[in-house]
C-alpha atoms as a PDB file:
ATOM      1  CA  UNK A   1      28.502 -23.308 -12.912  1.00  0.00           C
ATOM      2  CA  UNK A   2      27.344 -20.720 -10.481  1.00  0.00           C
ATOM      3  CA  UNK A   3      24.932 -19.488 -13.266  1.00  0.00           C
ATOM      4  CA  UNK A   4      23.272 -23.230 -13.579  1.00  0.00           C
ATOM      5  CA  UNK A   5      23.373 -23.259  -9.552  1.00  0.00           C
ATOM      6  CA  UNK A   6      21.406 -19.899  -9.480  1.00  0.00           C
ATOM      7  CA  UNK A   7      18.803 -21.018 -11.997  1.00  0.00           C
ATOM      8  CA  UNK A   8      18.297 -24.621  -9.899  1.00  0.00           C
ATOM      9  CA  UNK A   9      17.684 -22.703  -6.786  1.00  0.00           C
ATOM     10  CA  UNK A  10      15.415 -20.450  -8.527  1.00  0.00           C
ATOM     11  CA  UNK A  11      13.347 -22.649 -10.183  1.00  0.00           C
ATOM     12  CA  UNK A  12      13.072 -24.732  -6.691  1.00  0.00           C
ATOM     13  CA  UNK A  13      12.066 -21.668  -4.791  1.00  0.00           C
ATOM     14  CA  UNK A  14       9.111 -20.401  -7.747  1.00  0.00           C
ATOM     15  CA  UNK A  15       8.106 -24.423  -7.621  1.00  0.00           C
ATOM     16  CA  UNK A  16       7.944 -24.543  -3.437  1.00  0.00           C
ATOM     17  CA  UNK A  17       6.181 -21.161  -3.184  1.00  0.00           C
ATOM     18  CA  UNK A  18       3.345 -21.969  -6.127  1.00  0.00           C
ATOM     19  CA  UNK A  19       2.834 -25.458  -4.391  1.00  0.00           C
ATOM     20  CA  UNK A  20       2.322 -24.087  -0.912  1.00  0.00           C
ATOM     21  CA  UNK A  21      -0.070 -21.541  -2.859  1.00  0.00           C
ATOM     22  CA  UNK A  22      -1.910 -23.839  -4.658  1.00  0.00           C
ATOM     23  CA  UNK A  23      -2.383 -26.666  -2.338  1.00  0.00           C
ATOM     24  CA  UNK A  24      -3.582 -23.726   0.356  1.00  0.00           C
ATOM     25  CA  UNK A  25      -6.463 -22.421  -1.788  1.00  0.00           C
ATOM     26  CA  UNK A  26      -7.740 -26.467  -3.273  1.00  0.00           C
ATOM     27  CA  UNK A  27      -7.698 -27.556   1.070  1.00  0.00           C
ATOM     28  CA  UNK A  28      -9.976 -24.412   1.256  1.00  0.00           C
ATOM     29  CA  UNK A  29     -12.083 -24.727  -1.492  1.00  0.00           C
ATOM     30  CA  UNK A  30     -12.433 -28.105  -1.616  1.00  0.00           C
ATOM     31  CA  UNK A  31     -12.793 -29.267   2.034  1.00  0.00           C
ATOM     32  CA  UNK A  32     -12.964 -26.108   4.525  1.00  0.00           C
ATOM     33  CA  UNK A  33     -15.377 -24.565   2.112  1.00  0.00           C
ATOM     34  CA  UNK A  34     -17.706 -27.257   1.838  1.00  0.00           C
ATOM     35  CA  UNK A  35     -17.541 -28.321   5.468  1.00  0.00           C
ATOM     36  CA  UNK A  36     -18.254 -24.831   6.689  1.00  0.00           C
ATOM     37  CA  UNK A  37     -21.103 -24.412   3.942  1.00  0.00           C
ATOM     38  CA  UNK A  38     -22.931 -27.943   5.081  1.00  0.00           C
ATOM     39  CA  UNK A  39     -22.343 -27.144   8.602  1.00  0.00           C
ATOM     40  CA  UNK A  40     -23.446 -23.798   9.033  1.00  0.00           C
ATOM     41  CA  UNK A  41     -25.997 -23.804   6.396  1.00  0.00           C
ATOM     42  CA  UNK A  42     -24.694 -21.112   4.504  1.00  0.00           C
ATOM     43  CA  UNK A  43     -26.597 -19.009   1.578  1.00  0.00           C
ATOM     44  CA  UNK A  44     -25.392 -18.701  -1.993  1.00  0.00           C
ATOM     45  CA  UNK A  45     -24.313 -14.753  -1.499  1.00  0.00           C
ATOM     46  CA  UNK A  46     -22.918 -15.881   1.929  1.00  0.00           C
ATOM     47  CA  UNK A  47     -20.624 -18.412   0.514  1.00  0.00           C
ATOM     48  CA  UNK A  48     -19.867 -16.081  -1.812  1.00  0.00           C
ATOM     49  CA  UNK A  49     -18.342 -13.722   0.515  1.00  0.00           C
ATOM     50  CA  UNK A  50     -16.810 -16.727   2.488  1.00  0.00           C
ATOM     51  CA  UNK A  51     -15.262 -18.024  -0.931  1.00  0.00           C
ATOM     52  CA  UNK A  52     -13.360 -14.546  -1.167  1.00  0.00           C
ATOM     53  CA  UNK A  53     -12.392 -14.188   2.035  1.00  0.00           C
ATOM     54  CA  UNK A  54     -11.084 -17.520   2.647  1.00  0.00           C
ATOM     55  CA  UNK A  55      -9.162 -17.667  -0.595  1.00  0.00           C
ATOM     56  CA  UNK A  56      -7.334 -14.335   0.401  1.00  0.00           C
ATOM     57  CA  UNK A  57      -6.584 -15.281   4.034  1.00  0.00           C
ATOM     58  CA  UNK A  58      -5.217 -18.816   2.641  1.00  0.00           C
ATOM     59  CA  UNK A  59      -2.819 -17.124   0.123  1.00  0.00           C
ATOM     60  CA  UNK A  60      -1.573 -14.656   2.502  1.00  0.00           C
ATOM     61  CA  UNK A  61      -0.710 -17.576   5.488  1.00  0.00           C
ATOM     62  CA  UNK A  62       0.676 -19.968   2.683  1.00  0.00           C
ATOM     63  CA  UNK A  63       2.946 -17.304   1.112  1.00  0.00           C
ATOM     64  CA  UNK A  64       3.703 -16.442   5.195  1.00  0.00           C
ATOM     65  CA  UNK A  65       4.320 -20.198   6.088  1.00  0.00           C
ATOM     66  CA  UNK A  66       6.433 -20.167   2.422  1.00  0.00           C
ATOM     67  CA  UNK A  67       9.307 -17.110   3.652  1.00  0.00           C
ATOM     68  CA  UNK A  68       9.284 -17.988   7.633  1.00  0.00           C
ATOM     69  CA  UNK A  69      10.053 -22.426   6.915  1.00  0.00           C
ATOM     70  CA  UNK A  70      11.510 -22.371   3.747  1.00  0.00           C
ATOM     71  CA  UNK A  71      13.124 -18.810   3.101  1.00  0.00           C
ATOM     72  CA  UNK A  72      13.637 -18.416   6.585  1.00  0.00           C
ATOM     73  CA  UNK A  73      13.294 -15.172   7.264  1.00  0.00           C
ATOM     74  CA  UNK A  74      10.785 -12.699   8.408  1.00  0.00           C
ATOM     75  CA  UNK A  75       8.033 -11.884   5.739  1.00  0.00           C
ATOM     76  CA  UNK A  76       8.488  -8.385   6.920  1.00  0.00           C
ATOM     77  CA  UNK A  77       6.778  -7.587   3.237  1.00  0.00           C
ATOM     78  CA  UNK A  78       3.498  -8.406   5.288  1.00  0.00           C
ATOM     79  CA  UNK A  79       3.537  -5.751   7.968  1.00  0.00           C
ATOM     80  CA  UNK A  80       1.173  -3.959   8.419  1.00  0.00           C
ATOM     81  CA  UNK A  81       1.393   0.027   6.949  1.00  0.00           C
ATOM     82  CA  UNK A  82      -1.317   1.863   7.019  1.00  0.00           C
ATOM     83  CA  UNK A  83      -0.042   5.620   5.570  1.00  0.00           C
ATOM     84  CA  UNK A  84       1.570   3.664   3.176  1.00  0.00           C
ATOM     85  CA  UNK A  85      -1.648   1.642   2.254  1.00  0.00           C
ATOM     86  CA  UNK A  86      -3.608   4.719   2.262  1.00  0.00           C
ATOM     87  CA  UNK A  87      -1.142   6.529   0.195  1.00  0.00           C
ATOM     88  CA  UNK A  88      -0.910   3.546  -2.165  1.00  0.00           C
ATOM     89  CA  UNK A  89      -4.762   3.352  -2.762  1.00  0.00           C
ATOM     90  CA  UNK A  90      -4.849   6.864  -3.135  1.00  0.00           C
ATOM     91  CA  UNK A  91      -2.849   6.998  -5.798  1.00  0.00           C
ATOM     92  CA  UNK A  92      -3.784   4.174  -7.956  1.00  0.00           C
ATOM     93  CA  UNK A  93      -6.708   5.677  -8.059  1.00  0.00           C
ATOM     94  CA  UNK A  94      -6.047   9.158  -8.678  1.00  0.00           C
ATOM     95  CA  UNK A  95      -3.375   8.494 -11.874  1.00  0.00           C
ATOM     96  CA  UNK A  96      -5.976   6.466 -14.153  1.00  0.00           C
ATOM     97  CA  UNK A  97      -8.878   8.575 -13.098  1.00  0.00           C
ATOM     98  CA  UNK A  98      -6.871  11.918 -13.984  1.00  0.00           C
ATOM     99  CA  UNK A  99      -5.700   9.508 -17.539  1.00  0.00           C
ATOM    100  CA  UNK A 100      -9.662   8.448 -17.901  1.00  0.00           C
ATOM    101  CA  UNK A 101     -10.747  12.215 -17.064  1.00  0.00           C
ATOM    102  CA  UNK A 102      -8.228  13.058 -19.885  1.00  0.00           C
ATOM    103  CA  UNK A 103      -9.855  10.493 -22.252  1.00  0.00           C
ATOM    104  CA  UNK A 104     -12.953  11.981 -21.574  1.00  0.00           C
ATOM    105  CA  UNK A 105     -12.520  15.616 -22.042  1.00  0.00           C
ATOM    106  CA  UNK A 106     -11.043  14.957 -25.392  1.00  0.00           C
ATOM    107  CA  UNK A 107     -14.055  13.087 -26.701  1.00  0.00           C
ATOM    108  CA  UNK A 108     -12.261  10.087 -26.780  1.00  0.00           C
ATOM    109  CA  UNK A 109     -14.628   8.411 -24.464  1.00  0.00           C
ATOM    110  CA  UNK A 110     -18.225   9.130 -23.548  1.00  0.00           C
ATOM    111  CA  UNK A 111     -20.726   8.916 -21.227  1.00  0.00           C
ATOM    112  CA  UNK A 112     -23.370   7.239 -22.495  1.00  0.00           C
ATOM    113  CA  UNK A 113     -25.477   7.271 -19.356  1.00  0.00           C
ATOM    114  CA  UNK A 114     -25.770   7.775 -15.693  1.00  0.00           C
ATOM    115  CA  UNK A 115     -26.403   4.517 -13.876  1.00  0.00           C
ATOM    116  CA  UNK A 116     -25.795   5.103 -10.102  1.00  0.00           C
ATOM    117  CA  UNK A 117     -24.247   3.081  -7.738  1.00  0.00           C
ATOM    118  CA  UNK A 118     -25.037  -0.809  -8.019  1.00  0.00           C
ATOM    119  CA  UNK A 119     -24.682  -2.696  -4.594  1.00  0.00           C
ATOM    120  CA  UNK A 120     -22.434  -5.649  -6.578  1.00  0.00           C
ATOM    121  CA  UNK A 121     -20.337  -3.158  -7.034  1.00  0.00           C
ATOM    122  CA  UNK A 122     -19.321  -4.217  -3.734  1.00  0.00           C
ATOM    123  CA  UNK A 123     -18.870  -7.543  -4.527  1.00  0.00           C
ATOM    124  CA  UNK A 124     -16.825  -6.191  -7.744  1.00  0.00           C
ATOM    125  CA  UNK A 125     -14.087  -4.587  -5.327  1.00  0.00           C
ATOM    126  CA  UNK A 126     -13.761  -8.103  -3.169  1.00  0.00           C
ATOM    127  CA  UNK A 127     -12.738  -9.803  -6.295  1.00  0.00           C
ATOM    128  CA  UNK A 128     -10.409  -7.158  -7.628  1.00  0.00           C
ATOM    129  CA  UNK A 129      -8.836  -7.112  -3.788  1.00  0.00           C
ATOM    130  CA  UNK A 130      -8.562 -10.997  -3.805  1.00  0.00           C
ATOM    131  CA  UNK A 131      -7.532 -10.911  -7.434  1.00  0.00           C
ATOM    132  CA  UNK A 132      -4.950  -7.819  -6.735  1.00  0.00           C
ATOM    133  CA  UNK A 133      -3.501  -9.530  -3.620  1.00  0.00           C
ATOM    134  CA  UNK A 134      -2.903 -12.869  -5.154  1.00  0.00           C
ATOM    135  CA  UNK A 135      -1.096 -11.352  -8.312  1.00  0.00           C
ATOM    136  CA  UNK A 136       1.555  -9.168  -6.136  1.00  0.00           C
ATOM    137  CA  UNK A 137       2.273 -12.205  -3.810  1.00  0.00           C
ATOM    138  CA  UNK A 138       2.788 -14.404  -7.070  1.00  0.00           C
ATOM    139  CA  UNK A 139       4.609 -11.411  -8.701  1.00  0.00           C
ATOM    140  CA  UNK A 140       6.189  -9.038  -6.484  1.00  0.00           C
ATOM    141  CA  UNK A 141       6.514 -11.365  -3.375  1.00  0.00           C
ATOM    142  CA  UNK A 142       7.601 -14.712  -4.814  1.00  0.00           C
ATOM    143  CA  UNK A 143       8.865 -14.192  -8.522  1.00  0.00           C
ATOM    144  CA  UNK A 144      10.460 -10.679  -8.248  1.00  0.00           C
ATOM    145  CA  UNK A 145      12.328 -11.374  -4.851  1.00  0.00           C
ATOM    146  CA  UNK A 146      13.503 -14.331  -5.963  1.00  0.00           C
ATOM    147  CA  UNK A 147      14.638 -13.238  -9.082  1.00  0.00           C
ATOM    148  CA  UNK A 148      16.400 -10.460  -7.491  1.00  0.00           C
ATOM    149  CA  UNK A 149      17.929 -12.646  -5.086  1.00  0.00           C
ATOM    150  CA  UNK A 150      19.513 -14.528  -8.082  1.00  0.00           C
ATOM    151  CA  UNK A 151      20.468 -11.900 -10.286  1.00  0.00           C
ATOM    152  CA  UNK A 152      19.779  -8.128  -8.790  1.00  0.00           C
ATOM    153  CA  UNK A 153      16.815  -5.682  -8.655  1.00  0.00           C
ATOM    154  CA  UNK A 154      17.099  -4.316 -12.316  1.00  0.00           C
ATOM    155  CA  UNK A 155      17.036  -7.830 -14.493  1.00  0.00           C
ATOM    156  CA  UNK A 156      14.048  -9.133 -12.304  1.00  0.00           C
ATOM    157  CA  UNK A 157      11.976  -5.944 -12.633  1.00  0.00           C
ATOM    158  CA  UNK A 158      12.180  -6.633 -16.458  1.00  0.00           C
ATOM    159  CA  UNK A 159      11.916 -10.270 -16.550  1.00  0.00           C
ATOM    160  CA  UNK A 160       9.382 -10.327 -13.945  1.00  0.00           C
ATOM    161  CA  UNK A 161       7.176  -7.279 -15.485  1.00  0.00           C
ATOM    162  CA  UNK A 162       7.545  -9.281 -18.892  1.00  0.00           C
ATOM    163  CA  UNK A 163       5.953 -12.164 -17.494  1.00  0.00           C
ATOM    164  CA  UNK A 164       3.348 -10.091 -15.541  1.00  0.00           C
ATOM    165  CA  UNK A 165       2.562  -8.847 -19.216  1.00  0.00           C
ATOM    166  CA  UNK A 166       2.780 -12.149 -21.002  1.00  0.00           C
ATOM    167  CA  UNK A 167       0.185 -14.045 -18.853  1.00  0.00           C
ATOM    168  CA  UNK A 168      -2.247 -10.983 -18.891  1.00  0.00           C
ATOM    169  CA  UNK A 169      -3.040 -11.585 -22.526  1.00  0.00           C
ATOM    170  CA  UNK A 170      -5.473 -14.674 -21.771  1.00  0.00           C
ATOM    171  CA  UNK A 171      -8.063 -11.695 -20.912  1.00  0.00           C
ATOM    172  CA  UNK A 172      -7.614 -10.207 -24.475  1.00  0.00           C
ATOM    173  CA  UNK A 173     -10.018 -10.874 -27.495  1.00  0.00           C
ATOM    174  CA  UNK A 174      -7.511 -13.479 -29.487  1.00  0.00           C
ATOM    175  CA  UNK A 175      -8.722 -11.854 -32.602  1.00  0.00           C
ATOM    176  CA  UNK A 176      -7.180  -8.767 -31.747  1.00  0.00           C
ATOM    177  CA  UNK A 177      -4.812  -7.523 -34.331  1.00  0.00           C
ATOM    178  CA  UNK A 178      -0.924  -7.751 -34.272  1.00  0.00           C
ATOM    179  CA  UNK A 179      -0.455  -4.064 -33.506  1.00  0.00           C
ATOM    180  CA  UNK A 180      -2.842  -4.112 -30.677  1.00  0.00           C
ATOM    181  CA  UNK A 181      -0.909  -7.102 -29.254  1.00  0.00           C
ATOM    182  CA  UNK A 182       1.913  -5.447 -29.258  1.00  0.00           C
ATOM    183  CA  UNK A 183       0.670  -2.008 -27.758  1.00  0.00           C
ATOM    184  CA  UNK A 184      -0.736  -4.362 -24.646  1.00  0.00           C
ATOM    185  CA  UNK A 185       2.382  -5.975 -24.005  1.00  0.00           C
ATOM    186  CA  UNK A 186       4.519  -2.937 -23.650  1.00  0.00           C
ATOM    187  CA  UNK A 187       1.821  -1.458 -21.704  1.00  0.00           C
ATOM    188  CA  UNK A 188       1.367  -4.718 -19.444  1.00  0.00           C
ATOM    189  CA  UNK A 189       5.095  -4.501 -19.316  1.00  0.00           C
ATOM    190  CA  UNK A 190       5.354  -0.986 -18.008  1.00  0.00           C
ATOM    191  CA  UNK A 191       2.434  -1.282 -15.609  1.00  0.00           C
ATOM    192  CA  UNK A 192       3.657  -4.467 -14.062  1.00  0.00           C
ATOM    193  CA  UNK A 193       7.370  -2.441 -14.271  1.00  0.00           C
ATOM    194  CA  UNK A 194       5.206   0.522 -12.271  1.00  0.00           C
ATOM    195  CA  UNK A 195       3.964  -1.868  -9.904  1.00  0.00           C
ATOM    196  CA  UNK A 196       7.332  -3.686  -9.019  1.00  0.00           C
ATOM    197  CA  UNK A 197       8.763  -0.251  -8.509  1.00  0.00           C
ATOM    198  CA  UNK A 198       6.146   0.991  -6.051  1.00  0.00           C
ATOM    199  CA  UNK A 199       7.272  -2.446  -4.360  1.00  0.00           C
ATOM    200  CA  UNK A 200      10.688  -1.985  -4.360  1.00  0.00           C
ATOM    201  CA  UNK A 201      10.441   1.371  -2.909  1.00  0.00           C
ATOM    202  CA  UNK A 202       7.794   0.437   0.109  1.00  0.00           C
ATOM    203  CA  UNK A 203       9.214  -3.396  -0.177  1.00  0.00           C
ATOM    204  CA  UNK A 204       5.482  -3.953   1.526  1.00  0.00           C
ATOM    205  CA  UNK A 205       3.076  -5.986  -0.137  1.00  0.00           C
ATOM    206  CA  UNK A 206      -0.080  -4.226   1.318  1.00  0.00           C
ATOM    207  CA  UNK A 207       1.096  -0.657  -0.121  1.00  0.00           C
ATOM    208  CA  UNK A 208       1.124  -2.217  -3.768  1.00  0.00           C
ATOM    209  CA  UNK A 209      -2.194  -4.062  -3.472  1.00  0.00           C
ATOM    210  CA  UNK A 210      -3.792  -1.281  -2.478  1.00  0.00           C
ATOM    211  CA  UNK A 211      -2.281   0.999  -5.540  1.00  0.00           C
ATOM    212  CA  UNK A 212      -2.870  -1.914  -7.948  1.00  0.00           C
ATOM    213  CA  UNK A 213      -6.473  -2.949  -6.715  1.00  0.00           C
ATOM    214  CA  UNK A 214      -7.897   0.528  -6.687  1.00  0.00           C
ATOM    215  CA  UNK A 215      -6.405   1.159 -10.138  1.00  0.00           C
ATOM    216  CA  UNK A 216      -8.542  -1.653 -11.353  1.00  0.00           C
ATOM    217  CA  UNK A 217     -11.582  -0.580  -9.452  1.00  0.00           C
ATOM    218  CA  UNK A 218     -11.135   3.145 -10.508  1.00  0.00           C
ATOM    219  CA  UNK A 219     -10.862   2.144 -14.078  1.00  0.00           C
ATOM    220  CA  UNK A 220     -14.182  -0.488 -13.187  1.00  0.00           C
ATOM    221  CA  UNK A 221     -16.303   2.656 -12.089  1.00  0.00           C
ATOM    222  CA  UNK A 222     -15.372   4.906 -15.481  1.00  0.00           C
ATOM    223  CA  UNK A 223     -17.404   1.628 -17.663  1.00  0.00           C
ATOM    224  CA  UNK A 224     -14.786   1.002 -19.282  1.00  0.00           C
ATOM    225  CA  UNK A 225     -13.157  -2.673 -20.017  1.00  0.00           C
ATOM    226  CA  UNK A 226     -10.310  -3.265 -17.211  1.00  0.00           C
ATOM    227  CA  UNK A 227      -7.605  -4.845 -19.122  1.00  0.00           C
ATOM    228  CA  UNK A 228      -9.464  -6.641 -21.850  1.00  0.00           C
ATOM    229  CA  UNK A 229     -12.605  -7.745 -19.289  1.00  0.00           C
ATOM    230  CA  UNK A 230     -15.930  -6.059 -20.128  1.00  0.00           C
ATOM    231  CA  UNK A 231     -18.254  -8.012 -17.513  1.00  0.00           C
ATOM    232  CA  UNK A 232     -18.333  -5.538 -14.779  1.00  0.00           C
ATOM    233  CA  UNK A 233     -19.450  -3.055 -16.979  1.00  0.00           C
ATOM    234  CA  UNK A 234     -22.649  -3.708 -16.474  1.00  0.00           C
ATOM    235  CA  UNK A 235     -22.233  -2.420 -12.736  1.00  0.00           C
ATOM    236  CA  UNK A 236     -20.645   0.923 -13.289  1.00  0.00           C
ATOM    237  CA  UNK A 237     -22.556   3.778 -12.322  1.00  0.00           C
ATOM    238  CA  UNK A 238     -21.894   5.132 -15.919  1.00  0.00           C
ATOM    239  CA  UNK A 239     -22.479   3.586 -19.101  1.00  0.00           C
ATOM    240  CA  UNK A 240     -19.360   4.725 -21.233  1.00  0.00           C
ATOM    241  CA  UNK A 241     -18.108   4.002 -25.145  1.00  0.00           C
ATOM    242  CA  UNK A 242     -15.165   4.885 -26.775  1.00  0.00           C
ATOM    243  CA  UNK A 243     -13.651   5.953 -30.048  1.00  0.00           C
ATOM    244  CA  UNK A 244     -11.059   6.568 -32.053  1.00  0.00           C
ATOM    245  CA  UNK A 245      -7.938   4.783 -32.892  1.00  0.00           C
ATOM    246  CA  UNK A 246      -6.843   2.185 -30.641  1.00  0.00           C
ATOM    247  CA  UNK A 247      -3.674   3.566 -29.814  1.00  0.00           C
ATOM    248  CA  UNK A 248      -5.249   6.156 -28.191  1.00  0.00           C
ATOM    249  CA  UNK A 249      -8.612   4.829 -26.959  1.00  0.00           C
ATOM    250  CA  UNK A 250      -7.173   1.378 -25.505  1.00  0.00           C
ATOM    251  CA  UNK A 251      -9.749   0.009 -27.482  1.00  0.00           C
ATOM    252  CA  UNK A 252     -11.027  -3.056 -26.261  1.00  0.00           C
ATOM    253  CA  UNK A 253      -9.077  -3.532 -23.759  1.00  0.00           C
ATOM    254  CA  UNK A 254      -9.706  -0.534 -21.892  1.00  0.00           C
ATOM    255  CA  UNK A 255      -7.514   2.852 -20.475  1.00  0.00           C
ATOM    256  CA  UNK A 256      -4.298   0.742 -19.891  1.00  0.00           C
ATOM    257  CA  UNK A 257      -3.747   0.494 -23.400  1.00  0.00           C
ATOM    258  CA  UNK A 258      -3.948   4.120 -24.168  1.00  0.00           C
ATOM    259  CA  UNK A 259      -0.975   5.762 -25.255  1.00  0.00           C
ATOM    260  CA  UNK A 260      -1.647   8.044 -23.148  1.00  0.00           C
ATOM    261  CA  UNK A 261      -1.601   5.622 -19.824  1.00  0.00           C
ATOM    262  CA  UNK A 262       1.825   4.660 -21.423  1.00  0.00           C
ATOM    263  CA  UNK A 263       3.257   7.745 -21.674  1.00  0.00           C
ATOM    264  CA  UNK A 264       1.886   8.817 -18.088  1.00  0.00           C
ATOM    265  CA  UNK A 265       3.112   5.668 -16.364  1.00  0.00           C
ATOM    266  CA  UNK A 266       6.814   5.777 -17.842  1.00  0.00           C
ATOM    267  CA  UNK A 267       6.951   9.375 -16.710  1.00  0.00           C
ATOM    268  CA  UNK A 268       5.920   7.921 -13.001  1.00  0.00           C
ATOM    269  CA  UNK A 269       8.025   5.128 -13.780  1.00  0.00           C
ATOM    270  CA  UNK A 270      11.193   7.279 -13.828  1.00  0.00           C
ATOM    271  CA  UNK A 271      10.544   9.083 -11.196  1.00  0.00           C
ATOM    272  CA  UNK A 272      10.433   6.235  -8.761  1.00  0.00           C
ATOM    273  CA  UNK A 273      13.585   4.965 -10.175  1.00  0.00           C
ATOM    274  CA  UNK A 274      15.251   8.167  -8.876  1.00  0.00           C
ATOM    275  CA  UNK A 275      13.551   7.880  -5.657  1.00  0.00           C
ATOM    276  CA  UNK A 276      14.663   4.249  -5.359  1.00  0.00           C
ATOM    277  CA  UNK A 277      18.343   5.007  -6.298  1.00  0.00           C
ATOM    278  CA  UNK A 278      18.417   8.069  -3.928  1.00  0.00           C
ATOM    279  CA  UNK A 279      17.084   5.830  -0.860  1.00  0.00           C
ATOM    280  CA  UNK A 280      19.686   2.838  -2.280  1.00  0.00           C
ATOM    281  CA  UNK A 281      16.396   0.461  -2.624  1.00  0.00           C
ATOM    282  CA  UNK A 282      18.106  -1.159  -5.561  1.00  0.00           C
ATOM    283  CA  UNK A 283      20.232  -4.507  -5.131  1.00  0.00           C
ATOM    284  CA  UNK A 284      23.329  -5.101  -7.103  1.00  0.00           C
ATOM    285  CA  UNK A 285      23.335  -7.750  -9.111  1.00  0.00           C
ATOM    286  CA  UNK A 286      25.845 -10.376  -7.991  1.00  0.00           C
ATOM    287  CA  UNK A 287      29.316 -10.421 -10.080  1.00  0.00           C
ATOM    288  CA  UNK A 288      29.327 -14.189  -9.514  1.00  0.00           C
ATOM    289  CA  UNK A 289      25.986 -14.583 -11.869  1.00  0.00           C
END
């Protein structure tokens, strides 16, 4: 009975927070948007930049407006921290550059061609931001902490990281083969594992959005596909192909399929783990569930 209890209040909270989401971004794009773009006047690249901007702010106040009237509590996953920010970014980018650097060494991938740097590659970085911030408020801020309200930190990192992995295949090539699949679901599992674990130690929203967006943007400036999405590409300041099996190459869908990105991220993987069960970041799971 409590286990049917748990689940009702679980699927009420995912269902609140999505709809408070959801309607937030359609009021902006469909009538602040507009009414600021007649008003003003506003050029194509300007709305652009508007578009972005707007959807990010709207997602961050509904998810707000979601923990302090419903939840009600604090968000004090929104504060502010810059070191940790810093740190986050930092690192994100420094672990799949070291992997690609790897890749490349080994002949596995190869620079084609020197490009330089494009100015949309500014525009590039807004969208992974926006992109990155939205998935760890859906992820880490709405599905993980209500999952390990219900049921503790350790099922809802899996569950949660599963899911993460699940609705990441919609960027892959459906004719990939059954092998491949596989390898980018246990990778998309572990990263999304790696990115709930970053959370769970900084339990800050801003810390992981910074690690996860400039992993994507890192892996963007190498030419290589970011997780099964070859358009940006085409802005990298090298042109870059890859060979090999796919097991080791990523293949397709880029560096986070690599065994070797596997085998690096579980190492990480268990090493914040340790960290979060020496600083007792981990929450039981209830004996009633």
């Amino acid at each position: 009975m409590i286990l049917v209890q748990n689940i009702k209040q679980l699927v009420v909270k995912l269902l609140v927070a999505t709809t408070a989401i959801v309607i937030a971004i359609a009021l902006f794009r469909w009538a602040l948007l507009p009414a600021a773009q007649w008003l003003f006047q506003l050029e194509d690249n300007t709305v652009a930049i508007v578009r972005r901007a707007g959807i990010f702010v709207c997602v961050v106040l509904a998810y707000w407006a979601y923990v302090r009237f419903y939840e009600r509590r604090q968000a004090e996953e929104l504060r502010i921290a810059p070191s940790g920010i810093v740190a986050g970014a930092c690192s994100g980018a420094a672990i799949i550059a070291l992997i690609s650097l790897l890749l490349f060494a080994f002949g596995i991938y190869e620079v084609k061609s020197y490009h330089g740097l494009d100015h949309a590659l500014l525009e590039v970085a807004g969208v992974i931001l926006v992109a990155a911030t939205i998935e760890e408020i859906v992820f880490r801020g709405v599905l993980f902490l209500a999952l390990e309200n219900a049921w503790g930190t350790v099922p809802a990192l899996w569950l949660q990281s599963l899911l993460f992995s699940v609705l990441h295949i919609a960027n892959v090539d459906p004719q990939i083969g059954a092998a491949e699949l596989v390898m980018t679901v246990i990778s998309g599992t572990l990263l999304g594992a790696f990115w709930t674990l970053i959370f769970i130690q900084s339990r800050n929203i801003w810390v992981v959005t910074a690690n996860h967006a400039a992993w994507n943007f890192a892996i963007v400036l190498t030419g290589l596909p970011l997780s099964g999405l070859d358009e940006w590409t085409a802005f990298a300041p090298i042109e870059s192909s890859y060979q090999g099996p796919n097991w080791l190459s990523g293949g397709a869908v880029g560096p986070e399929d690599s065994i070797v990105t596997v085998i690096a991220v579980t190492g990480i993987m268990i090493g914040l783990v340790f960290w979060a069960k020496k600083t007792n970041k981990f929450v039981p799971r209830s004996s009633g569930t």
